[in-house]
Structure formats: structure tokens, C-alpha cells
Protein backbone atom coordinates (compact mmCIF):
# COMPACT_ATOMS: atom_id res chain seq x y z
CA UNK A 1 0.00 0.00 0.00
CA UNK A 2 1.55 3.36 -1.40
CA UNK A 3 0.27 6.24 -0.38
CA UNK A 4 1.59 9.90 -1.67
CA UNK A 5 -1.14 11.88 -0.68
CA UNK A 6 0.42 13.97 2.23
CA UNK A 7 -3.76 15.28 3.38
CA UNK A 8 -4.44 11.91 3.07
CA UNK A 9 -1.46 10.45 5.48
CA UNK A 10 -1.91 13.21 7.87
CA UNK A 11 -6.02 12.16 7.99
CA UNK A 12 -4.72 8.70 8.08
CA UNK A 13 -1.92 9.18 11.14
CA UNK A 14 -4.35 12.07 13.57
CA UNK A 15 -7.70 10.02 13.55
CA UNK A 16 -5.47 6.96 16.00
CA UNK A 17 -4.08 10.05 17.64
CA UNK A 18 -7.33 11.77 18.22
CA UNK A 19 -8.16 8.13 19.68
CA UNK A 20 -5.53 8.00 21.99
CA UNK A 21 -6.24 11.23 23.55
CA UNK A 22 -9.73 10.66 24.04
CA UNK A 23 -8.86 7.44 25.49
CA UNK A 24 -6.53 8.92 27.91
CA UNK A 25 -9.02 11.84 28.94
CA UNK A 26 -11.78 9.85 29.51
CA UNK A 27 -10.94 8.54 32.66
CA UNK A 28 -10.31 12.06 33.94
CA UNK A 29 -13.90 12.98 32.68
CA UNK A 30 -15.41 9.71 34.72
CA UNK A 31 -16.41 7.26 32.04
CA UNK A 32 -16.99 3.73 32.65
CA UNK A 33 -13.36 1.61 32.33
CA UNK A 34 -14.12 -0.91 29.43
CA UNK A 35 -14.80 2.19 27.41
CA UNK A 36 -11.79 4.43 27.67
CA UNK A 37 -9.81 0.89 27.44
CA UNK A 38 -11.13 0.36 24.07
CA UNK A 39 -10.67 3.43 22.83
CA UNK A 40 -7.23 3.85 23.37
CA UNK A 41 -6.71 0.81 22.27
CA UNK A 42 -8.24 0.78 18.90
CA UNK A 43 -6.44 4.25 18.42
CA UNK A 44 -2.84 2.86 19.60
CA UNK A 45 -2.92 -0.54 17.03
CA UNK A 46 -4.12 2.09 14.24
CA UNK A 47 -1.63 4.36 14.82
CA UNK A 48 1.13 1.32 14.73
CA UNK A 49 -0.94 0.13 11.67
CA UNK A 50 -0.57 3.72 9.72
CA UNK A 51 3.27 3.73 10.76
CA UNK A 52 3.91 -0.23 9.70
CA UNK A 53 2.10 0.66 6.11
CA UNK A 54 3.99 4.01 5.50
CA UNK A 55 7.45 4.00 5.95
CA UNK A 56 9.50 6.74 4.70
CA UNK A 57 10.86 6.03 1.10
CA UNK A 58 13.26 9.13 0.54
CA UNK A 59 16.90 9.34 0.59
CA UNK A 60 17.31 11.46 3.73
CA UNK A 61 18.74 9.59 5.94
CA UNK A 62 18.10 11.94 9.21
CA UNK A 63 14.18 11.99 8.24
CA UNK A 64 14.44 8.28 7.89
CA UNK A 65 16.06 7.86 11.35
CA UNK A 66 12.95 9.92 12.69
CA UNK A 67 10.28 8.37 10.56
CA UNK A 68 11.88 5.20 12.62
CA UNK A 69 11.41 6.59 15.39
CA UNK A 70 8.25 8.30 15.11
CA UNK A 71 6.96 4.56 14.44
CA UNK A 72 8.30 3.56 17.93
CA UNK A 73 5.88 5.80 19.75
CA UNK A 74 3.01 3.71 17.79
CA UNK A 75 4.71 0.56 19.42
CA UNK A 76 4.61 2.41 22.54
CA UNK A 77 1.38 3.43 22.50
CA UNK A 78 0.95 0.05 22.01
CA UNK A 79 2.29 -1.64 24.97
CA UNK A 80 0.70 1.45 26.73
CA UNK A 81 -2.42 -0.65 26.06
CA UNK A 82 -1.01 -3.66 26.86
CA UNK A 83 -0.84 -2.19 29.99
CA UNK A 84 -4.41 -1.39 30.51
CA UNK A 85 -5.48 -4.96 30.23
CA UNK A 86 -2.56 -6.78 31.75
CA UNK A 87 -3.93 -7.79 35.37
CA UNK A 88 -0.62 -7.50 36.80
CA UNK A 89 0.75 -4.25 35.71
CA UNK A 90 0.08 -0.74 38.76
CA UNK A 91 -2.75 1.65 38.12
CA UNK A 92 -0.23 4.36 36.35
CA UNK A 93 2.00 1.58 34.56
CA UNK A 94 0.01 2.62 30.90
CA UNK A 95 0.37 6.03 31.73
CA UNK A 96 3.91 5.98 31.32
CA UNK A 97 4.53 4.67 27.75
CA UNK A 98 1.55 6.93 26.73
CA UNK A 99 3.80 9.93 27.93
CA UNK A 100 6.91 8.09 26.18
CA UNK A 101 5.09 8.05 23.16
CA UNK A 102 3.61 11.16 23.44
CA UNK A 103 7.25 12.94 23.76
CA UNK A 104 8.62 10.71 20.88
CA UNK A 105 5.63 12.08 18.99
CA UNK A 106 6.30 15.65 20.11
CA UNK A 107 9.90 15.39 19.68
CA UNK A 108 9.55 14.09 15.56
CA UNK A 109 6.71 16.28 14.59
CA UNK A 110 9.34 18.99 14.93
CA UNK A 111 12.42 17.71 13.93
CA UNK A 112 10.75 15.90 10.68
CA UNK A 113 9.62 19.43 9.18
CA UNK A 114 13.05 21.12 10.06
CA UNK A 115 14.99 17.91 8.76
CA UNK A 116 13.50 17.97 5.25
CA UNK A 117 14.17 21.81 5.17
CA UNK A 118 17.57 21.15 5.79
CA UNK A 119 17.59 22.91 8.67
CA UNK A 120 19.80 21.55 12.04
């Protein structure tokens, strides 16, 4: 699966993110725990979906190093989940890959703009 359409990868890549951030807020906002679980979920193995189906196919090897890396917040959003549903794991155990990922995701949505601009 090719896609070229940048409007079409960013739709593609903020829908799982939208996902994820509901699913974090809603326990904040009081809904019911199977929900939020669910949410997040479906929105983390998207994301990791999006980022296993569009890798970055130019010759720039620094935006290729962060494209990389931007896909490891998807696997961290990921285990996040895991997380949720893993009996054993503490009450805030998600919480911390979510704010891993997060920061990876933070971190490459600047540097991948600058990067291709040729910017340091």
C-alpha cells in the first residue's frame, strides 16, 4: 500500500491520535473503564498500523532515522495498552509509555519538518 497523498497520510496518522487522547481523557472525565480501554486501544494498534504501512521512502537519511522513530511511539502506544489490560501491571504503569510516546511524537513532529528543510 503506497500512499503519496500527504492530506491523506496526515487524515490517516491524527484520527489513532485523536483516539488516543480521548482514550486517555476519559478517565479524567469519569467514564466507565471498558470504554476508555477500548478506545485507546483501537487508536494505539491504528496508529502502529498507519506507521507499519507508510514507511519513509526518501533518501534522507536523518528523516528516515525519525520516521523510525516516530513509528516507535506507535509501538509504545501500544504496549501502553497492553498495559491497561494486563492484570498484573500498577494503576499508572500505561500512563507511562503513553507519555513516552507522546514525547517521541512531540519530539519528531518537529524535527521531521526542520529535517526535510535542511535545517539543524
Amino acid at each position: 500500500m503506497k500512499i503519496e497523498n500527504p492530506v491523506t497520510l496526515m487524515w490517516l496518522t491524527t484520527v489513532p491520535l485523536l483516539l488516543v487522547v480521548a482514550g486517555t481523557a476519559m478517565p479524567i472525565l469519569g467514564c466507565q473503564p471498558p470504554l476508555w480501554k477500548y478506545v485507546y486501544s483501537a487508536g494505539a494498534g491504528l496508529l502502529l498500523i498507519v506507521r507499519i504501512l507508510t514507511p519513509y521512502r526518501g533518501d534522507n537519511l536523518r528523516v528516515k532515522r525519525l520516521s523510525r522513530l516516530e513509528s516507535w511511539s506507535a509501538i509504545f502506544f501500544c504496549v501502553a495498552a497492553f498495559f491497561m489490560f494486563y492484570k498484573g501491571a500498577g494503576p499508572t504503569d500505561w500512563l507511562a509509555f503513553t507519555l513516552a510516546g507522546g514525547a517521541v511524537q512531540c519530539y519528531t513532529s518537529i524535527m521531521i519538518p526542520r529535517a526535510q528543510k535542511g535545517k539543524r
